[in-house]
PDB file of N, CA and C in Angstrom:
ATOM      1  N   UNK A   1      40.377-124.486-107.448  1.00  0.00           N
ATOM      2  CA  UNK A   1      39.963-125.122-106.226  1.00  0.00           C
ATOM      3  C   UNK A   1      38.483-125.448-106.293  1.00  0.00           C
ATOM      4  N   UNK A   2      38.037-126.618-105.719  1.00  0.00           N
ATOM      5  CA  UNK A   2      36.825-126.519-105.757  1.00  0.00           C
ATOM      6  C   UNK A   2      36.141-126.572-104.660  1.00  0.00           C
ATOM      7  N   UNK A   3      34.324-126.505-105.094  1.00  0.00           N
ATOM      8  CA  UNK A   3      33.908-125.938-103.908  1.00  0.00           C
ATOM      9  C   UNK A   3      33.711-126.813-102.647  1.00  0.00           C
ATOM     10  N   UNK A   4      33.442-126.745-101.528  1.00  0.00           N
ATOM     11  CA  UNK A   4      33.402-127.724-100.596  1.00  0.00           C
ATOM     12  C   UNK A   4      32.394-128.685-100.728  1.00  0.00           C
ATOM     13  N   UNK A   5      31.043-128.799-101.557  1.00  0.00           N
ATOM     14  CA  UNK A   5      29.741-129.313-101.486  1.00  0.00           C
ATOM     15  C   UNK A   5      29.922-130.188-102.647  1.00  0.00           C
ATOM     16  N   UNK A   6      30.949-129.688-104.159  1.00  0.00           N
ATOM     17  CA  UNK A   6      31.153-130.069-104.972  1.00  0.00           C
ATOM     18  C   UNK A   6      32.035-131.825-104.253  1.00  0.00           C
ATOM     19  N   UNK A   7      33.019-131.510-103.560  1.00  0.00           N
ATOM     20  CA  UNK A   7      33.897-132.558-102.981  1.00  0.00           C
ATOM     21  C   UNK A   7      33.196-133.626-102.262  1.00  0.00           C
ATOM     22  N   UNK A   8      32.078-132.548-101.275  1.00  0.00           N
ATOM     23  CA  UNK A   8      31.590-133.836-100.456  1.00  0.00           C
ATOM     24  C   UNK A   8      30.279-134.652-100.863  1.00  0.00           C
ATOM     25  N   UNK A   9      29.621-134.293-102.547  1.00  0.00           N
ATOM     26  CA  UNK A   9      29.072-134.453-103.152  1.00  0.00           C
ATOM     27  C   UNK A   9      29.501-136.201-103.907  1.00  0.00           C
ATOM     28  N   UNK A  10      30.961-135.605-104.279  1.00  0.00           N
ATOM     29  CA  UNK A  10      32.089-136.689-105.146  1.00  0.00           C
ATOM     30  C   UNK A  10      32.160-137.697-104.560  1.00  0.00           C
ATOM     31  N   UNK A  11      32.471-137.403-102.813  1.00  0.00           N
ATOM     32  CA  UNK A  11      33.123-138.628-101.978  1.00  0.00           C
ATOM     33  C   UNK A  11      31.650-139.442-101.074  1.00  0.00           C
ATOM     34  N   UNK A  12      30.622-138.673-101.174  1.00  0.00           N
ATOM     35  CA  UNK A  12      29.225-139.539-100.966  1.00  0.00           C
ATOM     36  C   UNK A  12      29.062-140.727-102.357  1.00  0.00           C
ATOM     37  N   UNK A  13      29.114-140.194-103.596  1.00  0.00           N
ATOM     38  CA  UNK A  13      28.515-140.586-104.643  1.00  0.00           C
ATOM     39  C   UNK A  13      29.809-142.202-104.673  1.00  0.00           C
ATOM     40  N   UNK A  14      31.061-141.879-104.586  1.00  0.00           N
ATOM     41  CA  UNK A  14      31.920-142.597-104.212  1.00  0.00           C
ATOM     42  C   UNK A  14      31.616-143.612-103.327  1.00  0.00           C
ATOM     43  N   UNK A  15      31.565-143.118-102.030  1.00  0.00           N
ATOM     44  CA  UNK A  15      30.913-144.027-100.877  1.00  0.00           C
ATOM     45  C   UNK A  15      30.287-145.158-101.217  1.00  0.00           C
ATOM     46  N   UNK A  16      28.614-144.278-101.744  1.00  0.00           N
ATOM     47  CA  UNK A  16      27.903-145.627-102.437  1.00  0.00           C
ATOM     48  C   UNK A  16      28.163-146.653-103.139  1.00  0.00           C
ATOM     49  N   UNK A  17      29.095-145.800-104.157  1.00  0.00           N
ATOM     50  CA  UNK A  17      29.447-146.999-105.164  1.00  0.00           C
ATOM     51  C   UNK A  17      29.907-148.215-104.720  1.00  0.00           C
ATOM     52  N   UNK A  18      30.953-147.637-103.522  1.00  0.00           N
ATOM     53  CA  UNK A  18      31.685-148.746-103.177  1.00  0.00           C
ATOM     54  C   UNK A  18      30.909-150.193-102.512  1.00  0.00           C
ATOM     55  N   UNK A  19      29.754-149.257-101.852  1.00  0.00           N
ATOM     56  CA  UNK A  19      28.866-149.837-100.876  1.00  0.00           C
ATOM     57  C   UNK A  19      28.383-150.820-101.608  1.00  0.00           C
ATOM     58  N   UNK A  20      27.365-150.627-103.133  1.00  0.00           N
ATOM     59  CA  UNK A  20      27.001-151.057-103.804  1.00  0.00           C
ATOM     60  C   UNK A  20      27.568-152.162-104.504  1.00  0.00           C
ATOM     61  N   UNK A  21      28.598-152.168-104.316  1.00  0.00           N
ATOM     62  CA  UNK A  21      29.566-153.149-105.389  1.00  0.00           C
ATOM     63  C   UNK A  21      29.917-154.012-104.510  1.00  0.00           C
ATOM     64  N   UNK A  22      30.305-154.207-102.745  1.00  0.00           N
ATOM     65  CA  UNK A  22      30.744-154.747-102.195  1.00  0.00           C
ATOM     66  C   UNK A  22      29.870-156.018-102.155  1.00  0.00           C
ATOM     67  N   UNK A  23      28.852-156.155-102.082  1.00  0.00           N
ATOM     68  CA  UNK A  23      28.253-157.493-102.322  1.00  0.00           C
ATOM     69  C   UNK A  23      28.296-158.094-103.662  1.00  0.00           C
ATOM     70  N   UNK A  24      28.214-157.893-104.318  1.00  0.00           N
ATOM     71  CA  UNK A  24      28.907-158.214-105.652  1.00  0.00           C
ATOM     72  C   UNK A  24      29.603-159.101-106.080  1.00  0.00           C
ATOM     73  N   UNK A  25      30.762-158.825-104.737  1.00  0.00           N
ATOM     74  CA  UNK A  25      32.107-159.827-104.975  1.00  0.00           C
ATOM     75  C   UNK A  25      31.669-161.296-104.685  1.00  0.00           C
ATOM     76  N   UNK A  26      31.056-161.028-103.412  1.00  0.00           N
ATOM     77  CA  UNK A  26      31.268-162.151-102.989  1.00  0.00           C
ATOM     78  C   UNK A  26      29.766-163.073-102.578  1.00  0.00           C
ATOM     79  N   UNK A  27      28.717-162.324-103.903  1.00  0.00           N
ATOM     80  CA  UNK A  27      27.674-163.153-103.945  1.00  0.00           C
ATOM     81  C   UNK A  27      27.409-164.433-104.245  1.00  0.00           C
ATOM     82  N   UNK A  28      27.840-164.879-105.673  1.00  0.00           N
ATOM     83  CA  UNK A  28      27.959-166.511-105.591  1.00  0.00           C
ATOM     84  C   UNK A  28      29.047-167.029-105.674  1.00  0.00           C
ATOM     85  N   UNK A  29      29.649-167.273-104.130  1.00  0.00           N
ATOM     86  CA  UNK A  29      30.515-168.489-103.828  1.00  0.00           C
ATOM     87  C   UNK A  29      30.656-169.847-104.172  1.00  0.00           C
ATOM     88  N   UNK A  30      31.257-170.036-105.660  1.00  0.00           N
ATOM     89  CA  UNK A  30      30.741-171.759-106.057  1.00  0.00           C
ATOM     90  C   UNK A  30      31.089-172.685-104.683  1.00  0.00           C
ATOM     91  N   UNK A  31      31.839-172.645-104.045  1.00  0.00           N
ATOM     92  CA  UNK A  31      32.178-173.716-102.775  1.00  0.00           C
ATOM     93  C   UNK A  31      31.331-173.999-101.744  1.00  0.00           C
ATOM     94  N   UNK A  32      30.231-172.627-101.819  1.00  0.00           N
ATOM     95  CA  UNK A  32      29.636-172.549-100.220  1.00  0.00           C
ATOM     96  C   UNK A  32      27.973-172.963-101.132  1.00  0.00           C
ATOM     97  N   UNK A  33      28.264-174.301-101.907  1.00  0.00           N
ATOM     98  CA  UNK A  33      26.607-174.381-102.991  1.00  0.00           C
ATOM     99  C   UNK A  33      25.239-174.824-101.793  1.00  0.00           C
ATOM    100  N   UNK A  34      25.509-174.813-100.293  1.00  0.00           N
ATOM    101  CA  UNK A  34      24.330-175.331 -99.251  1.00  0.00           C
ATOM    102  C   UNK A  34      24.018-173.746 -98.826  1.00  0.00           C
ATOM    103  N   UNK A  35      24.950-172.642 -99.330  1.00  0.00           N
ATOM    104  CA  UNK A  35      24.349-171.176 -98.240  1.00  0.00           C
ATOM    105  C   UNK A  35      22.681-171.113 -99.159  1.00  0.00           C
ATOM    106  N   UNK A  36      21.944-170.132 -97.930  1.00  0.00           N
ATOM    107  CA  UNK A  36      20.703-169.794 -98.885  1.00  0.00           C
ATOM    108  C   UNK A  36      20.535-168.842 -99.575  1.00  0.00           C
ATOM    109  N   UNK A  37      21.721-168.552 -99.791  1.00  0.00           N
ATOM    110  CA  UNK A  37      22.127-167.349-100.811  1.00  0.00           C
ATOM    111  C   UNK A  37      22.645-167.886-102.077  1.00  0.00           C
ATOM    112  N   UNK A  38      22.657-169.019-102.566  1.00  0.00           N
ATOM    113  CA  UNK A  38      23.299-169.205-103.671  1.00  0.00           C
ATOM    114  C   UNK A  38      22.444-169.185-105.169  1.00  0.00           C
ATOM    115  N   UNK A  39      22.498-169.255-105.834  1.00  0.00           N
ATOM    116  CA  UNK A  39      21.631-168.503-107.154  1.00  0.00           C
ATOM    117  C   UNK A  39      22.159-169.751-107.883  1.00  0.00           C
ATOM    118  N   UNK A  40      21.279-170.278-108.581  1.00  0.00           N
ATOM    119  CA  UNK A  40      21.468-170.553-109.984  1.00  0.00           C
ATOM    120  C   UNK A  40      21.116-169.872-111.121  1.00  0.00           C
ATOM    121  N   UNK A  41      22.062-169.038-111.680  1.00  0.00           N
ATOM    122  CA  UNK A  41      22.290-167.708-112.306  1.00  0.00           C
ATOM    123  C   UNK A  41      21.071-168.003-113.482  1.00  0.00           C
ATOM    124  N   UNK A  42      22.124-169.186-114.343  1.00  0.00           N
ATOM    125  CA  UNK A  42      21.716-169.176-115.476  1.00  0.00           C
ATOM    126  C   UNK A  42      19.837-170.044-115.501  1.00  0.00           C
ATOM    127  N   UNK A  43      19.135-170.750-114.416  1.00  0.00           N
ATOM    128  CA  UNK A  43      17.859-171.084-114.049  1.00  0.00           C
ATOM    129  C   UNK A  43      17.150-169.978-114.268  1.00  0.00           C
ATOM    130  N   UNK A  44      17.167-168.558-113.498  1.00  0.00           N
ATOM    131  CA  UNK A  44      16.680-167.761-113.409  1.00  0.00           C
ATOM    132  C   UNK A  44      16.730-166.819-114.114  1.00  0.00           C
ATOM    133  N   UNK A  45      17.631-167.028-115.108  1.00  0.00           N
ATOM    134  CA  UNK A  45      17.729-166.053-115.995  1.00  0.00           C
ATOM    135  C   UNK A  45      16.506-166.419-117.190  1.00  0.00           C
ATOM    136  N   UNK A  46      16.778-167.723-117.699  1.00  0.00           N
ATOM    137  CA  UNK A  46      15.759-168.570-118.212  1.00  0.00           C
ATOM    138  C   UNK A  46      14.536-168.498-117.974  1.00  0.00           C
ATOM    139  N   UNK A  47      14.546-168.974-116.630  1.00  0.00           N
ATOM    140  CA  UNK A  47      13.104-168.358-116.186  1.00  0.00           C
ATOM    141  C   UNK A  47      12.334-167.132-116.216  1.00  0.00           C
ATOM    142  N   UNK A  48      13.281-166.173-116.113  1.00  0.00           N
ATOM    143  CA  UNK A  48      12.666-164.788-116.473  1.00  0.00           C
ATOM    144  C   UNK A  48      12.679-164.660-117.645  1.00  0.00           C
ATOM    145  N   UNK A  49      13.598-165.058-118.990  1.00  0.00           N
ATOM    146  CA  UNK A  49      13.201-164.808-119.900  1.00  0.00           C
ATOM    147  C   UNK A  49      11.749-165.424-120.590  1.00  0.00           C
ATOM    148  N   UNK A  50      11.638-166.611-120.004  1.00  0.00           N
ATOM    149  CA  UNK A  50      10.540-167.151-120.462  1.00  0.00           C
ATOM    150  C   UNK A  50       8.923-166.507-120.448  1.00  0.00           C
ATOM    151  N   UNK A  51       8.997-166.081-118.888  1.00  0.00           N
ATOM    152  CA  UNK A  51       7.679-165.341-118.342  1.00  0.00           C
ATOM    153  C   UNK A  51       8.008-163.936-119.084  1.00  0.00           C
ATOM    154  N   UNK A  52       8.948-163.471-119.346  1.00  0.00           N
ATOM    155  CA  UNK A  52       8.598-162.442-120.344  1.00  0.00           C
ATOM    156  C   UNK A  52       7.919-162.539-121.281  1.00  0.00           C
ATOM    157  N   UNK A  53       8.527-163.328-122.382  1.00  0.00           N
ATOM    158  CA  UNK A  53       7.922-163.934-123.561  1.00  0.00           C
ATOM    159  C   UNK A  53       6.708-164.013-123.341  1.00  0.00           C
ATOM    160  N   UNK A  54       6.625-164.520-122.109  1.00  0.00           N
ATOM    161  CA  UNK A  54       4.636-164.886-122.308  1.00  0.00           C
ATOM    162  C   UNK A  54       3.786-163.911-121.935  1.00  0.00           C
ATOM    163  N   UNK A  55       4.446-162.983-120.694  1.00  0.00           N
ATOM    164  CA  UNK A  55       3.563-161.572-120.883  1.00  0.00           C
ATOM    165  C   UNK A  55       3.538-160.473-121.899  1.00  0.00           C
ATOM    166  N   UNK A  56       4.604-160.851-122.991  1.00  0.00           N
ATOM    167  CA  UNK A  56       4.779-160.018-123.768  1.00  0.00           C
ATOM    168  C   UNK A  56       3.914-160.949-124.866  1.00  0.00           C
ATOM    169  N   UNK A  57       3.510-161.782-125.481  1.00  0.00           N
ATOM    170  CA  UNK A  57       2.927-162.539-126.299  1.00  0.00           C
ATOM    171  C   UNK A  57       1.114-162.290-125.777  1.00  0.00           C
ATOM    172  N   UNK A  58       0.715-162.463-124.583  1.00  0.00           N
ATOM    173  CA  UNK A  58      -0.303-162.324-124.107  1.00  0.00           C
ATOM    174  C   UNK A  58      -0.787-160.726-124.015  1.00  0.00           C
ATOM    175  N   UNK A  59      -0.240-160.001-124.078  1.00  0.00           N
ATOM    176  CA  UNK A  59      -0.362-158.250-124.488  1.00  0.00           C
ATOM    177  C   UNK A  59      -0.831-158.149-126.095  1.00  0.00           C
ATOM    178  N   UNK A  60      -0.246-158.663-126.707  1.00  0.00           N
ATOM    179  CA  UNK A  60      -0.147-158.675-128.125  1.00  0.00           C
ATOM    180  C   UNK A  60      -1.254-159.172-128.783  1.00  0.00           C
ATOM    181  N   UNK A  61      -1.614-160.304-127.952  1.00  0.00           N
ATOM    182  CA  UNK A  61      -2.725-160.942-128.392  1.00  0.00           C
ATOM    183  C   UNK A  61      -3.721-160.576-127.731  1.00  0.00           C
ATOM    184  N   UNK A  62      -3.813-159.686-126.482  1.00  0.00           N
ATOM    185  CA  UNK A  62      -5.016-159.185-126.290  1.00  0.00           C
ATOM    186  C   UNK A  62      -5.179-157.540-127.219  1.00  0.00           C
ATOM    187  N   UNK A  63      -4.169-156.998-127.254  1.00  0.00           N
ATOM    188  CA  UNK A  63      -4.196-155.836-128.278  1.00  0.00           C
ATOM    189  C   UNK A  63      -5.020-156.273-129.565  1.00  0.00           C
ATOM    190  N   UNK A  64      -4.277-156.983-130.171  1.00  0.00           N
ATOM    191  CA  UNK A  64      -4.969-157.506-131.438  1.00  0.00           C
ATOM    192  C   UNK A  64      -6.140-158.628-131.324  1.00  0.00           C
ATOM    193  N   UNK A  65      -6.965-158.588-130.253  1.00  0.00           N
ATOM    194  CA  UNK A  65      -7.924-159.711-130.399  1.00  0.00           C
ATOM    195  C   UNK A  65      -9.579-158.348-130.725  1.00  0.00           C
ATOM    196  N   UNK A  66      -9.054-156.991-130.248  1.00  0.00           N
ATOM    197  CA  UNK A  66     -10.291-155.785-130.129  1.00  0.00           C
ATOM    198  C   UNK A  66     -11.007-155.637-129.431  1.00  0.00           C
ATOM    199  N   UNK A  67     -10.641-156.102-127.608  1.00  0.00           N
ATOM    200  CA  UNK A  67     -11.336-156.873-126.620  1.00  0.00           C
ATOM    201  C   UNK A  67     -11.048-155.172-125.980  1.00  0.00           C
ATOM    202  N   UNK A  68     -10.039-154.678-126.298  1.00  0.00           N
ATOM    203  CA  UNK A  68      -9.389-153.485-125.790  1.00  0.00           C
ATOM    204  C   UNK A  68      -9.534-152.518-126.862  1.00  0.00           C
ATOM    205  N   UNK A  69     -10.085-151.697-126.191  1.00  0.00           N
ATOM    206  CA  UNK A  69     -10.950-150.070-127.635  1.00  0.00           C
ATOM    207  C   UNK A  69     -10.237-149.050-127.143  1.00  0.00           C
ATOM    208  N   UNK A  70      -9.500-148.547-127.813  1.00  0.00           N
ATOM    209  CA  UNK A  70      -8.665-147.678-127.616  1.00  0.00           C
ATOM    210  C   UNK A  70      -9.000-146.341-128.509  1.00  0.00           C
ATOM    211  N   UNK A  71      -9.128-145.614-128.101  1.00  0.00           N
ATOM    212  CA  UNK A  71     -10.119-144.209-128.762  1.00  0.00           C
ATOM    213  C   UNK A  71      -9.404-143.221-128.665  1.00  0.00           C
ATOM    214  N   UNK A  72      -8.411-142.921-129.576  1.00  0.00           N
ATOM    215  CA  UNK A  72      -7.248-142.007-129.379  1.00  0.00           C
ATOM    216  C   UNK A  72      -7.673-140.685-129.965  1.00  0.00           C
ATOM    217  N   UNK A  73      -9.064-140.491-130.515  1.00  0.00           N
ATOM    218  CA  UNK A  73      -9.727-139.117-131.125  1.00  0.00           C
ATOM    219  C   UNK A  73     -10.213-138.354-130.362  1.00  0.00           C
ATOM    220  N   UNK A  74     -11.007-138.893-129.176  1.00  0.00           N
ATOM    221  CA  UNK A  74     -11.965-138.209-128.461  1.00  0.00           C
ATOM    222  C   UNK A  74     -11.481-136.718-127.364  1.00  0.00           C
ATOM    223  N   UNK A  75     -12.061-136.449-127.437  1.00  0.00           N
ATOM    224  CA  UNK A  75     -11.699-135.217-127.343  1.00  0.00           C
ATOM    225  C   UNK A  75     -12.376-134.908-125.294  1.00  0.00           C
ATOM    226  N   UNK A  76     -11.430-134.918-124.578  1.00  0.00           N
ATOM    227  CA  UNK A  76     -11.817-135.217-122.940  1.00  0.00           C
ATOM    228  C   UNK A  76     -12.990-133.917-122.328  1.00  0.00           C
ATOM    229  N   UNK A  77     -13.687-134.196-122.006  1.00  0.00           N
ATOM    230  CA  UNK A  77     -14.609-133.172-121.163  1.00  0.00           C
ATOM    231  C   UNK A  77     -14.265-132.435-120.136  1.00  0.00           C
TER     232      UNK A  77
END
């Protein structure tokens, strides 16, 4: 048998899930393309990959330009 906290632990964690998933379904509606909820998935996906690339390219190149001194010996006061 288990314990009572164990169960109502299960059927919270449950709860959420469900909660969580329920928008999910019925986020992009291809029919309803005027709601202001509609996404163009694959735009934004693009788009974020892109601005990655460039904050990740612009890190790299400020790492390796020596603009940034990084002193991994010193010993803290």
């Amino acid at each position: 048998m288990r314990e009572p906290a164990s169960v109502m632990q299960q059927a919270v964690l449950s709860l959420l899930i469900l909660l969580a998933g329920l928008p999910a379904l019925d986020a992009n509606d291809p029919e309803d393309e005027n709601s202001p909820f509609y996404y163009d998935w694959h735009s934004l996906r693009v788009g974020g990959l892109i601005c990655a690339g460039i904050l990740c390219a612009m890190g790299i190149i400020i790492l390796m330009s020596g603009k940034c001194k990084c002193k991994f010996g010193q010993k803290s006061r």
